[in-house]
PDB file of N, CA and C in Angstrom:
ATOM      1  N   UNK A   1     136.530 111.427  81.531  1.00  0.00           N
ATOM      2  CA  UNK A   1     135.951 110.560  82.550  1.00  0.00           C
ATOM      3  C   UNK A   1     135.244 111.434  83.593  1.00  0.00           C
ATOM      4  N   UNK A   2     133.783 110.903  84.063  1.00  0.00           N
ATOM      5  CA  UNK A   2     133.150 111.904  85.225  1.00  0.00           C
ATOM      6  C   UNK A   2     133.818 111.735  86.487  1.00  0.00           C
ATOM      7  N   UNK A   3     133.979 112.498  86.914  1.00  0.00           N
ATOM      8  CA  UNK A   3     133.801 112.931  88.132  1.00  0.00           C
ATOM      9  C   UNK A   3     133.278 111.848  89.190  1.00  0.00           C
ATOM     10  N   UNK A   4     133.891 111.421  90.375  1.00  0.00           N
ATOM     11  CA  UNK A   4     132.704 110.753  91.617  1.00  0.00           C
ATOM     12  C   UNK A   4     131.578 111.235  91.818  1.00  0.00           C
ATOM     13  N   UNK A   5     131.683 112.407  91.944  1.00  0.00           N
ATOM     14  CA  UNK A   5     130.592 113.121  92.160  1.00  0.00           C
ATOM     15  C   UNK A   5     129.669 113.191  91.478  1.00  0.00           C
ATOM     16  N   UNK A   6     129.960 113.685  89.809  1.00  0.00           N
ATOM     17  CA  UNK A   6     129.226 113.808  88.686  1.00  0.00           C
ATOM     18  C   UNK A   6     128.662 112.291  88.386  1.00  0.00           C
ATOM     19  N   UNK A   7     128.573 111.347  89.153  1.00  0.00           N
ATOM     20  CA  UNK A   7     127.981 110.350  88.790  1.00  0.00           C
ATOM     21  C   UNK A   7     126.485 110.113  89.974  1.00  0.00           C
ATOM     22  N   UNK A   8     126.789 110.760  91.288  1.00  0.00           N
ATOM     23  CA  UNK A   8     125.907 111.051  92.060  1.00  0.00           C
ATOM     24  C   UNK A   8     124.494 111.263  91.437  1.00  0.00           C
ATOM     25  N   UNK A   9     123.626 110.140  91.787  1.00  0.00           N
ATOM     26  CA  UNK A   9     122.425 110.482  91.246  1.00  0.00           C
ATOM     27  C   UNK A   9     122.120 109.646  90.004  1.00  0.00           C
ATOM     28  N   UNK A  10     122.537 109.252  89.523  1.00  0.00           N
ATOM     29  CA  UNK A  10     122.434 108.492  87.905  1.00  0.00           C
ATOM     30  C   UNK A  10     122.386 106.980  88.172  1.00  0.00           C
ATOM     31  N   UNK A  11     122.041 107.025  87.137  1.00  0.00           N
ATOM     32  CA  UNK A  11     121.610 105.379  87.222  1.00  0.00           C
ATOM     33  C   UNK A  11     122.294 104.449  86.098  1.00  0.00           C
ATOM     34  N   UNK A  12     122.664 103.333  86.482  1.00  0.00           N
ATOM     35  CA  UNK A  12     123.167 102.844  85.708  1.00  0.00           C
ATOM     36  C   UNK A  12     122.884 100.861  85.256  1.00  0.00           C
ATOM     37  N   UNK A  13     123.305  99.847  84.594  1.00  0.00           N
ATOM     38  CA  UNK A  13     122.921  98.904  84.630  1.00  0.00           C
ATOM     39  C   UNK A  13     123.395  97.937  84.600  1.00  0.00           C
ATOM     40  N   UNK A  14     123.362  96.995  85.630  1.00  0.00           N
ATOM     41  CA  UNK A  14     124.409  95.917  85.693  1.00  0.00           C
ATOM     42  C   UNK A  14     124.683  95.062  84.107  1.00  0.00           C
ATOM     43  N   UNK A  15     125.631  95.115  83.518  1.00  0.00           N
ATOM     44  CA  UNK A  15     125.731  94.878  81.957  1.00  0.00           C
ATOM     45  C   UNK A  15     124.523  95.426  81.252  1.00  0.00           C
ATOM     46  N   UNK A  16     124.110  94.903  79.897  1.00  0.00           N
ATOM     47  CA  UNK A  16     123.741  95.002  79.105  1.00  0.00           C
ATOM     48  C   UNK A  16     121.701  94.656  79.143  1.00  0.00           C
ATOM     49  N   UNK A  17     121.789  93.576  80.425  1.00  0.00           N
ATOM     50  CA  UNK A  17     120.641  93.021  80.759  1.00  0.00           C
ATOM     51  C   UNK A  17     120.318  92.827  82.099  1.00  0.00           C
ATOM     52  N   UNK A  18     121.532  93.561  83.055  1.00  0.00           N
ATOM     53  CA  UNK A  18     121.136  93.176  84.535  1.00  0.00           C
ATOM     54  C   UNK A  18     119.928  94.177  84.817  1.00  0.00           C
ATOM     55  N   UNK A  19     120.286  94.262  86.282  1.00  0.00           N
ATOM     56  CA  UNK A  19     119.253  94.772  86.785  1.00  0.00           C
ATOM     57  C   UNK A  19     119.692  96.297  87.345  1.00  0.00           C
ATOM     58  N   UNK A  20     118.891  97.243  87.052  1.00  0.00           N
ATOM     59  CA  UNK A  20     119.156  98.808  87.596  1.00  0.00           C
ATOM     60  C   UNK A  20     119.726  99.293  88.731  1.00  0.00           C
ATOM     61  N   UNK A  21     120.781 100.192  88.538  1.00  0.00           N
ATOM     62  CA  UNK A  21     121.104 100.704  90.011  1.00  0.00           C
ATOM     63  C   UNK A  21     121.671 102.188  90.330  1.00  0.00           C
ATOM     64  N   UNK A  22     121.217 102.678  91.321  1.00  0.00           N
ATOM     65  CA  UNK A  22     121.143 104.062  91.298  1.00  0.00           C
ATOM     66  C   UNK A  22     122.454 104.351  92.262  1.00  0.00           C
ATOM     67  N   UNK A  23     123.362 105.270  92.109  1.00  0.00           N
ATOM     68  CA  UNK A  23     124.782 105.610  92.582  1.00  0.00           C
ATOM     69  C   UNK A  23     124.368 106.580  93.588  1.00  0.00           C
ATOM     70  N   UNK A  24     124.283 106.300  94.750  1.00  0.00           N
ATOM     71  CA  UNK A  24     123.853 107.465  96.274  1.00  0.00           C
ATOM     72  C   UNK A  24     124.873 107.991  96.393  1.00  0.00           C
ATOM     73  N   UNK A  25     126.589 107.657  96.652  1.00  0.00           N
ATOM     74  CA  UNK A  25     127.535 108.889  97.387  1.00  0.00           C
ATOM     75  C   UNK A  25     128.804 108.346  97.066  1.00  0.00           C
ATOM     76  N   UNK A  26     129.718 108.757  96.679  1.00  0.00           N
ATOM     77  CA  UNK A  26     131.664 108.545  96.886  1.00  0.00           C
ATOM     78  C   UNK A  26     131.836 107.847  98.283  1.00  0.00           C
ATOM     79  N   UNK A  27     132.795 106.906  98.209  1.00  0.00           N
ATOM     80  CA  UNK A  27     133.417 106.157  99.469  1.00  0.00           C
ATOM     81  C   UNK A  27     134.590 106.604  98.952  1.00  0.00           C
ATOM     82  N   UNK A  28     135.825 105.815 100.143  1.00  0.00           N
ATOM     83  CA  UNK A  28     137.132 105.975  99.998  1.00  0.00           C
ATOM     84  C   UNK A  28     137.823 105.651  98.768  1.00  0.00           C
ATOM     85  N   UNK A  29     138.824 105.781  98.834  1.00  0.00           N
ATOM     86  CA  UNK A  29     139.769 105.523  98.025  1.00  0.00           C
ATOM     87  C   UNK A  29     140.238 103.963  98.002  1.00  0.00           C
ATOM     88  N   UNK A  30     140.561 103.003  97.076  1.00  0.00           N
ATOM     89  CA  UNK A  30     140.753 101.715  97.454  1.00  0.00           C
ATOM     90  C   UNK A  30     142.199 101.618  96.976  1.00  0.00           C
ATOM     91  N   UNK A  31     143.163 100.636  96.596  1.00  0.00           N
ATOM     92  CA  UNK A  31     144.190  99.984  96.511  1.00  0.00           C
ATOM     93  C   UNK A  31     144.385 100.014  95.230  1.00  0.00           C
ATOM     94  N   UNK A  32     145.031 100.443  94.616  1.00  0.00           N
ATOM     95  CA  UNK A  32     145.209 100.589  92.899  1.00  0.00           C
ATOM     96  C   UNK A  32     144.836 101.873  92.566  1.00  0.00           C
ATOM     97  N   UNK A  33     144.200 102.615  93.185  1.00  0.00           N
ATOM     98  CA  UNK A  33     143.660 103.937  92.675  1.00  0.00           C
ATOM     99  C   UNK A  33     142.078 104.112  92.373  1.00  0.00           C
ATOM    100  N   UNK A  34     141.649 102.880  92.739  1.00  0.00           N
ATOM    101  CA  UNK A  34     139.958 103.187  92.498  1.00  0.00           C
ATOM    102  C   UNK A  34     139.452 103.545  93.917  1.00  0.00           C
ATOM    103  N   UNK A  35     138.433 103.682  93.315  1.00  0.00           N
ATOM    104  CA  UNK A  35     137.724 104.408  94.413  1.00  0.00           C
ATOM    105  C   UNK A  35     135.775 103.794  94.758  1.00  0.00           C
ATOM    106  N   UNK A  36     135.800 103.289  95.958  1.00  0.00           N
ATOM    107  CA  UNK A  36     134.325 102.655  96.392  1.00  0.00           C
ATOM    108  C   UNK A  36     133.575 103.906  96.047  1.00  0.00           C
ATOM    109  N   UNK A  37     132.020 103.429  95.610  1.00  0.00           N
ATOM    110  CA  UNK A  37     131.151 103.952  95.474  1.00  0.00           C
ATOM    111  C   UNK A  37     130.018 103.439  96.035  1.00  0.00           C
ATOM    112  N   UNK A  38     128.764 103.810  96.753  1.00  0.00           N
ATOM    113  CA  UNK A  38     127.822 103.521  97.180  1.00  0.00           C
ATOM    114  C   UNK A  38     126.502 103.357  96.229  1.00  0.00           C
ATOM    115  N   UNK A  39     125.792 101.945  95.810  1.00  0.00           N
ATOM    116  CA  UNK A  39     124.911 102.054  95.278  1.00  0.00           C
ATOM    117  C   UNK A  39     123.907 101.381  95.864  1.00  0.00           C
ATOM    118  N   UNK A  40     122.011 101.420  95.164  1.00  0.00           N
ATOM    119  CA  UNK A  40     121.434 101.130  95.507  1.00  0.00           C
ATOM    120  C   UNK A  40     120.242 100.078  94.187  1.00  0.00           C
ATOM    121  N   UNK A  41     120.394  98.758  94.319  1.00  0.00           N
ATOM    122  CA  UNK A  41     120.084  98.160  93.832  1.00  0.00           C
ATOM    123  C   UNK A  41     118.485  98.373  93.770  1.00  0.00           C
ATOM    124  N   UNK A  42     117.552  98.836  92.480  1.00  0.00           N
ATOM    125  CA  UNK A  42     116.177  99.292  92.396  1.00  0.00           C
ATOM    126  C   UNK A  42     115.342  97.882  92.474  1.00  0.00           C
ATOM    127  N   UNK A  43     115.492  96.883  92.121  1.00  0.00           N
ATOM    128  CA  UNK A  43     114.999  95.242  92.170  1.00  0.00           C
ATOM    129  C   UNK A  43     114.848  95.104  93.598  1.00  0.00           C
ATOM    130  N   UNK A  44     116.244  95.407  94.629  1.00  0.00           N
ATOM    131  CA  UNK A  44     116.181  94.532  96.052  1.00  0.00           C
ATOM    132  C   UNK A  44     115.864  95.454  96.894  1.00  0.00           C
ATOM    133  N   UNK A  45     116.532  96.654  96.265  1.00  0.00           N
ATOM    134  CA  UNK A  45     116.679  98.146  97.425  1.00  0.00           C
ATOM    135  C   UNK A  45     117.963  97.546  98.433  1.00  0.00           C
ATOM    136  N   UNK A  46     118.464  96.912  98.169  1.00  0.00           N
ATOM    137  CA  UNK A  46     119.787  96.596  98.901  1.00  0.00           C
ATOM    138  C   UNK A  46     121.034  97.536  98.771  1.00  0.00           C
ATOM    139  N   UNK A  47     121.605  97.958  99.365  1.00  0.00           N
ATOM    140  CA  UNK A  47     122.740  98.900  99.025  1.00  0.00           C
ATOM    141  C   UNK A  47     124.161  98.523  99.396  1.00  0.00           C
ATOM    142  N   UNK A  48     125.408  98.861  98.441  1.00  0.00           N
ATOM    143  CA  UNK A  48     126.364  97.920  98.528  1.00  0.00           C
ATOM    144  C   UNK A  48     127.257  99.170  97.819  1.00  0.00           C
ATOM    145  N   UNK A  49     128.641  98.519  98.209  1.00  0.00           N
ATOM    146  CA  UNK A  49     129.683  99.709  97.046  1.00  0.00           C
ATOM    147  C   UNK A  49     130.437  98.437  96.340  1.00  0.00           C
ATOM    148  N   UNK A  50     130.663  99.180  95.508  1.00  0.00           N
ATOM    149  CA  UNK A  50     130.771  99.065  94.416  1.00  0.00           C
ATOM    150  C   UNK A  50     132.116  99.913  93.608  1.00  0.00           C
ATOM    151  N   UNK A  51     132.990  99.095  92.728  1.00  0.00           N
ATOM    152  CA  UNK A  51     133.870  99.685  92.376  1.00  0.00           C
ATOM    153  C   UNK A  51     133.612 101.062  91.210  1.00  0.00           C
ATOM    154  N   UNK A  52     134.357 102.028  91.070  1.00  0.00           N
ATOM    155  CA  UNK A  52     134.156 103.109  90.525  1.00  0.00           C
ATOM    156  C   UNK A  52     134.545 102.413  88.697  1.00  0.00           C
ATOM    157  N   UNK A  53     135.668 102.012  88.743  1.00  0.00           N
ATOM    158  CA  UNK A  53     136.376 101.887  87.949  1.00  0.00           C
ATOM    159  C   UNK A  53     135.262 100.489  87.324  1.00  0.00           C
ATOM    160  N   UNK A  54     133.806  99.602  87.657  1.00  0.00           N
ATOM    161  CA  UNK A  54     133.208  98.582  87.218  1.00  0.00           C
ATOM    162  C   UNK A  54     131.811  99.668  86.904  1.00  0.00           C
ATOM    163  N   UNK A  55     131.677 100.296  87.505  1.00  0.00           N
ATOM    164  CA  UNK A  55     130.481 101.517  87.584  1.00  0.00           C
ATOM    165  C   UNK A  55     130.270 102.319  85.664  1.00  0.00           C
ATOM    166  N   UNK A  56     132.137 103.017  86.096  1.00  0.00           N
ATOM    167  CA  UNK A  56     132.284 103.059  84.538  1.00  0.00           C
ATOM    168  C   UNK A  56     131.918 102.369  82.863  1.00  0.00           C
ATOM    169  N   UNK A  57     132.311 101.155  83.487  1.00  0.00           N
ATOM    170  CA  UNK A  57     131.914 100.012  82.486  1.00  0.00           C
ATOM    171  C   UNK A  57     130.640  99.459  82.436  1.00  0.00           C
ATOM    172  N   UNK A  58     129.714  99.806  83.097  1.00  0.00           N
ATOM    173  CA  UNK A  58     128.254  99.589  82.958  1.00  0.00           C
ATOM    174  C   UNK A  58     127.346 100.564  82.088  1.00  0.00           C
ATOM    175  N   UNK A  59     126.342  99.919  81.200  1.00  0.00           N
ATOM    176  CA  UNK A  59     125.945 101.075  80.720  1.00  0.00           C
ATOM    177  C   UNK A  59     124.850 101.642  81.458  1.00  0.00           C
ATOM    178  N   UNK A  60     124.533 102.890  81.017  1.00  0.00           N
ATOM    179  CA  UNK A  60     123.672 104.307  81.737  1.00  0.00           C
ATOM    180  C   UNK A  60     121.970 103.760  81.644  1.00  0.00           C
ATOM    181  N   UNK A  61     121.317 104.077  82.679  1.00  0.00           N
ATOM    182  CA  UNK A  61     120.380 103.555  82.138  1.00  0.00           C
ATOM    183  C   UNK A  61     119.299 105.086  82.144  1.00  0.00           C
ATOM    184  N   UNK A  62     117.798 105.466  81.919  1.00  0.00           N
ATOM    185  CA  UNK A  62     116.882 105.989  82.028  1.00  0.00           C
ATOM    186  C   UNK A  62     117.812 107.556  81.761  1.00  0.00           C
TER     187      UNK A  62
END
């Protein structure tokens, strides 16, 4: 499994057909052991976090 970090920079895609989103920086630690991540939606440019552990389960995009 990568790294928080090692995901910095990459892009990834909401399921199979959503829409693109690029991973800017590590947030805290959350409740169960995951951990927030900061992304940036390429469609809205809106930026939001996002679970690490849902990040994983998306596939990679470009």
């Amino acid at each position: 499994m990568p790294t928080p970090q090692a995901l910095i920079g990459t892009w990834r895609r909401f399921g199979p057909l959503g829409p693109v989103y690029e991973i800017l920086s590590a947030g805290g630690k959350l409740t169960g052991g995951d951990r927030a991540m900061r992304i940036r939606v390429v469609e809205s440019g809106e930026e939001l976090d996002y679970r690490l552990s849902e990040i994983l389960e998306d596939p990679r995009d470009r």
